[in-house]
N, C-alpha and C. Protein backbone atom coordinates (compact mmCIF):
# COMPACT_ATOMS: atom_id res chain seq x y z
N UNK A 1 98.63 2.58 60.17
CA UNK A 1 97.46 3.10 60.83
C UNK A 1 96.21 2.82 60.01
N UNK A 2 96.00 1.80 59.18
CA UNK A 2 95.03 1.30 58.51
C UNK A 2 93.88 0.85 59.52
N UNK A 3 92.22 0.96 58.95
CA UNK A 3 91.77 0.65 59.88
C UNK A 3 91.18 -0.91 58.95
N UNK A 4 90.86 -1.50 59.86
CA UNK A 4 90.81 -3.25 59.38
C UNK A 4 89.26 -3.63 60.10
N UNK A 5 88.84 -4.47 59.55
CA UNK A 5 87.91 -5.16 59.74
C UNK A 5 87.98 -6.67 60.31
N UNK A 6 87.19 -7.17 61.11
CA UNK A 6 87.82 -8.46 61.31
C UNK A 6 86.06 -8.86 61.37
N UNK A 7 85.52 -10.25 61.36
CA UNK A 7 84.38 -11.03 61.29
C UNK A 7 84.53 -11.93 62.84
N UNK A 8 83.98 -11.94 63.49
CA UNK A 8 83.64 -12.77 64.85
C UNK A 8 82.34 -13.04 64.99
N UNK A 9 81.96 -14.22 64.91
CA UNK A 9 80.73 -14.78 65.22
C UNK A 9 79.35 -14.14 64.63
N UNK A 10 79.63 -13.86 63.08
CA UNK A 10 78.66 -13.14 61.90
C UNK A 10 78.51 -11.73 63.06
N UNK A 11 79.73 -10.97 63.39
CA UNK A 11 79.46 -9.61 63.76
C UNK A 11 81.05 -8.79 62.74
N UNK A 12 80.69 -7.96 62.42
CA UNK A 12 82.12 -7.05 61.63
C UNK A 12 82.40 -6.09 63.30
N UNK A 13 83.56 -6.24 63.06
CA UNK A 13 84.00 -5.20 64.24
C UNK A 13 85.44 -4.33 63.87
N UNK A 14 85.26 -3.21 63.93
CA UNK A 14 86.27 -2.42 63.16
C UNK A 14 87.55 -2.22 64.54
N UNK A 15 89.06 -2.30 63.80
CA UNK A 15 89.86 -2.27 64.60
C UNK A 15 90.54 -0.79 64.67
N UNK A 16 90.88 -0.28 65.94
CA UNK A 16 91.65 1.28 65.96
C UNK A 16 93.38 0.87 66.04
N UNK A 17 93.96 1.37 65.44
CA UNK A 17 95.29 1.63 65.71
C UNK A 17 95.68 2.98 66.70
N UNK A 18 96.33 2.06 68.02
CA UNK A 18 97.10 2.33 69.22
C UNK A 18 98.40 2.93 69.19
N UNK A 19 99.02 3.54 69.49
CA UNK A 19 100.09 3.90 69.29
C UNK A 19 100.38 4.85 70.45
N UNK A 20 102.11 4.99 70.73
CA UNK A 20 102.88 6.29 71.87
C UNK A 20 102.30 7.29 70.98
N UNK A 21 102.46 8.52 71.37
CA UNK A 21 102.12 9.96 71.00
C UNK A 21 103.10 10.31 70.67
N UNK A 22 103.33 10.73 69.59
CA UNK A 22 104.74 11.16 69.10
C UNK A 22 105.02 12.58 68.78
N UNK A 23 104.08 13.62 67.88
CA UNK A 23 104.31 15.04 67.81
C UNK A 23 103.16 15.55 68.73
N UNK A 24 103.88 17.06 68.57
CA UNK A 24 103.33 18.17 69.18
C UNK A 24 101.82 18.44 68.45
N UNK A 25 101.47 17.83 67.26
CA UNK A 25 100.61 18.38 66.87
C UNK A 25 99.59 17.14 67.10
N UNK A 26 99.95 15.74 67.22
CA UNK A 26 99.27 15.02 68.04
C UNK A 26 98.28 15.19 69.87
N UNK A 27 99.72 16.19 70.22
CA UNK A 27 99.40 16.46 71.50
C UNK A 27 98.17 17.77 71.47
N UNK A 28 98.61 18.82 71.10
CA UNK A 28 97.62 19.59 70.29
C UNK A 28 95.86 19.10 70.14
N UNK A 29 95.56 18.00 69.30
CA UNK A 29 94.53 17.60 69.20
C UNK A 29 93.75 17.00 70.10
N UNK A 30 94.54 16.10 70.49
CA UNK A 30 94.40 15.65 71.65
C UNK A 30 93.64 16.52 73.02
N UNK A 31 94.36 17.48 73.10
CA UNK A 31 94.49 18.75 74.49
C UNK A 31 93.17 19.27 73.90
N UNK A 32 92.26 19.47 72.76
CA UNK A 32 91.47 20.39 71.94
C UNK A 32 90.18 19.35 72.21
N UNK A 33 90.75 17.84 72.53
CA UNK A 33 89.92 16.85 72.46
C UNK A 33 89.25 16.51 73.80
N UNK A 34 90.31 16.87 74.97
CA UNK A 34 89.69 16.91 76.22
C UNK A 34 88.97 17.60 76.54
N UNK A 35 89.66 19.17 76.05
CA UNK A 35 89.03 20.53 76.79
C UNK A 35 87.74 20.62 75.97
N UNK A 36 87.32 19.65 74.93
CA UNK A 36 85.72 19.82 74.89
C UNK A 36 84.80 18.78 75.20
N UNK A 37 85.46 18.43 75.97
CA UNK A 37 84.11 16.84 76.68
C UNK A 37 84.14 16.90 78.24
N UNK A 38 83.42 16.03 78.35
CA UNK A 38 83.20 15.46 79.49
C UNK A 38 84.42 14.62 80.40
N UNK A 39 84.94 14.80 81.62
CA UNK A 39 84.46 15.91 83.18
C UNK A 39 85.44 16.95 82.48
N UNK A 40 86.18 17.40 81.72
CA UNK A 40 87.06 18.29 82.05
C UNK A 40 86.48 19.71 81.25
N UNK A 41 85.14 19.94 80.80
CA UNK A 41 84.17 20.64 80.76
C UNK A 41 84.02 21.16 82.15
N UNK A 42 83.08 20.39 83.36
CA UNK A 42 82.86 20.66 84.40
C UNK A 42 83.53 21.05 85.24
N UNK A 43 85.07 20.29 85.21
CA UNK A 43 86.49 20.62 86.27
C UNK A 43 87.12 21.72 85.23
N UNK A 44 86.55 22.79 84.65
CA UNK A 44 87.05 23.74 84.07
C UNK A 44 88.22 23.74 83.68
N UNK A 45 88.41 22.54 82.65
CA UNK A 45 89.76 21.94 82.59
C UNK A 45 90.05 22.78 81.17
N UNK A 46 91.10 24.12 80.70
CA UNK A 46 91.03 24.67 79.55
C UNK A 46 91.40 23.91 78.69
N UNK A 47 91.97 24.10 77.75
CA UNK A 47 93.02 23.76 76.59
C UNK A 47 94.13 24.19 76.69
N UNK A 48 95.00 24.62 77.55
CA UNK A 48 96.33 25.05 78.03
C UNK A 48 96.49 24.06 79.19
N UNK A 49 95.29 23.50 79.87
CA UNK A 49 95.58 22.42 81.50
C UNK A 49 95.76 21.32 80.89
N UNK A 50 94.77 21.19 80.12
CA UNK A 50 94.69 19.41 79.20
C UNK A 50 96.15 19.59 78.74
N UNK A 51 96.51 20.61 77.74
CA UNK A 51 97.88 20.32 77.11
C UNK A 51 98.84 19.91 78.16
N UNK A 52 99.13 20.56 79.08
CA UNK A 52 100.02 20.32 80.15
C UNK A 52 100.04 18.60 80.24
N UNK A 53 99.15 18.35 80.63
CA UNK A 53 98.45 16.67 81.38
C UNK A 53 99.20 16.15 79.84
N UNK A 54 98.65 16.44 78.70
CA UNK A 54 98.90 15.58 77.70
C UNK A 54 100.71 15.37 77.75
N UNK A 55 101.29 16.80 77.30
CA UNK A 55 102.69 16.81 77.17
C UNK A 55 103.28 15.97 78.49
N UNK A 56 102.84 15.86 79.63
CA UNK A 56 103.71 15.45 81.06
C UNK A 56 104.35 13.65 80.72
N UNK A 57 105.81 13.96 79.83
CA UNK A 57 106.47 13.33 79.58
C UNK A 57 106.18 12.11 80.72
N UNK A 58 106.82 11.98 82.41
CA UNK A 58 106.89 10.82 82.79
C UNK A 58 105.24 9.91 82.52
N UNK A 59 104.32 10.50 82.25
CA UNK A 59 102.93 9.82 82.12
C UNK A 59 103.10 9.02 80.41
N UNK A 60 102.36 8.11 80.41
CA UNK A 60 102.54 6.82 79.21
C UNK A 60 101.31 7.64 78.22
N UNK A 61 101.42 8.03 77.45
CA UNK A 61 100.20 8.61 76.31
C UNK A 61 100.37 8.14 75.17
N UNK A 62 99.04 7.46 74.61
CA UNK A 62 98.86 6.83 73.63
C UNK A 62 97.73 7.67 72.36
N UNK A 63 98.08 7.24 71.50
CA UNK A 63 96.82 8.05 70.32
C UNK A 63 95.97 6.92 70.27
N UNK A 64 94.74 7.11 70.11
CA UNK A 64 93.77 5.63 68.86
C UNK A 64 93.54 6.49 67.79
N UNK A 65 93.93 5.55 66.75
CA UNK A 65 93.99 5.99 64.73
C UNK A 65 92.40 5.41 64.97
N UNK A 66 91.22 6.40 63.92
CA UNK A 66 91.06 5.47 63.34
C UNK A 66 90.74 5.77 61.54
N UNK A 67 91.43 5.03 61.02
CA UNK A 67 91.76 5.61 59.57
C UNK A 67 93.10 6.51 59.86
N UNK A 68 93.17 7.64 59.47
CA UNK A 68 93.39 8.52 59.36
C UNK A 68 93.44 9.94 60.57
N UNK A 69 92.38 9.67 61.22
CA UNK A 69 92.01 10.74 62.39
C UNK A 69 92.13 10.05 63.69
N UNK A 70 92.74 10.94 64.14
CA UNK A 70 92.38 10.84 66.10
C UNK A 70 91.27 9.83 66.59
N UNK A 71 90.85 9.06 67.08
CA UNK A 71 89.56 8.96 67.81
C UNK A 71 89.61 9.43 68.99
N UNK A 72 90.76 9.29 70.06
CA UNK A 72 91.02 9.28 71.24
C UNK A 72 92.20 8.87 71.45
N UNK A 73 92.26 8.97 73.15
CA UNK A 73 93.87 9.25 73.73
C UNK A 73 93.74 8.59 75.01
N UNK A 74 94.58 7.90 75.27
CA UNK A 74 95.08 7.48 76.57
C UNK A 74 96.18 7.98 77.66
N UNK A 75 95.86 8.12 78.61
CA UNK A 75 96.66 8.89 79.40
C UNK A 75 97.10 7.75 80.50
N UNK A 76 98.35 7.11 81.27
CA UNK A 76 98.56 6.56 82.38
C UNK A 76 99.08 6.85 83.27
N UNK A 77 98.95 7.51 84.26
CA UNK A 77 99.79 7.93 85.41
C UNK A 77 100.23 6.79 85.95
N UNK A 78 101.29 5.93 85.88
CA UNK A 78 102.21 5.56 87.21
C UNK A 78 102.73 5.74 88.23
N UNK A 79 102.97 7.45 88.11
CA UNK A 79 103.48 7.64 89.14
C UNK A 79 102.73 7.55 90.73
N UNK A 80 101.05 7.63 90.48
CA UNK A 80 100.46 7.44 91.41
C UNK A 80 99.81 9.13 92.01
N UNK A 81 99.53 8.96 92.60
CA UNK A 81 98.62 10.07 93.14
C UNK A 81 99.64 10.96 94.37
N UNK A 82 100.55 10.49 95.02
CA UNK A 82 101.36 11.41 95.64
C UNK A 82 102.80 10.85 95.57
């Protein structure tokens, strides 16, 4: 989960490490990470709804490292909407 640097066309651009979600305490941060931003502020989304969404095993959830800390999370529903 190192974060790396790479050089493209005299620009530095820093790389995040991707990864499945693996503990509870990943999921945790994550859930702490939704329920304070944007829409799920507005869709009165708590920190007990986000957790739900985060933990919902058949959905694909990813962490971004960067360094050391969280940046963000990916969520994929496949299953589709109904």
């Amino acid at each position: 989960m190192e974060r790396t640097s790479t050089k493209a066309a005299g620009m530095v651009r820093d790389v995040f490490a991707i990864r499945p979600l693996e503990t509870r305490a990943e999921a945790e941060a994550c859930a702490e990470m939704m329920a304070g931003t944007e829409p799920w502020i507005t869709l009165r989304r708590d920190h007990e709804a986000c957790l739900r969404v985060v933990l919902d095993e058949p959905r694909e959830r990813y962490v971004a490292y960067d360094g050391g800390r969280i940046a963000g999370l990916l969520i994929l529903n496949l299953r589709g909407a109904f």
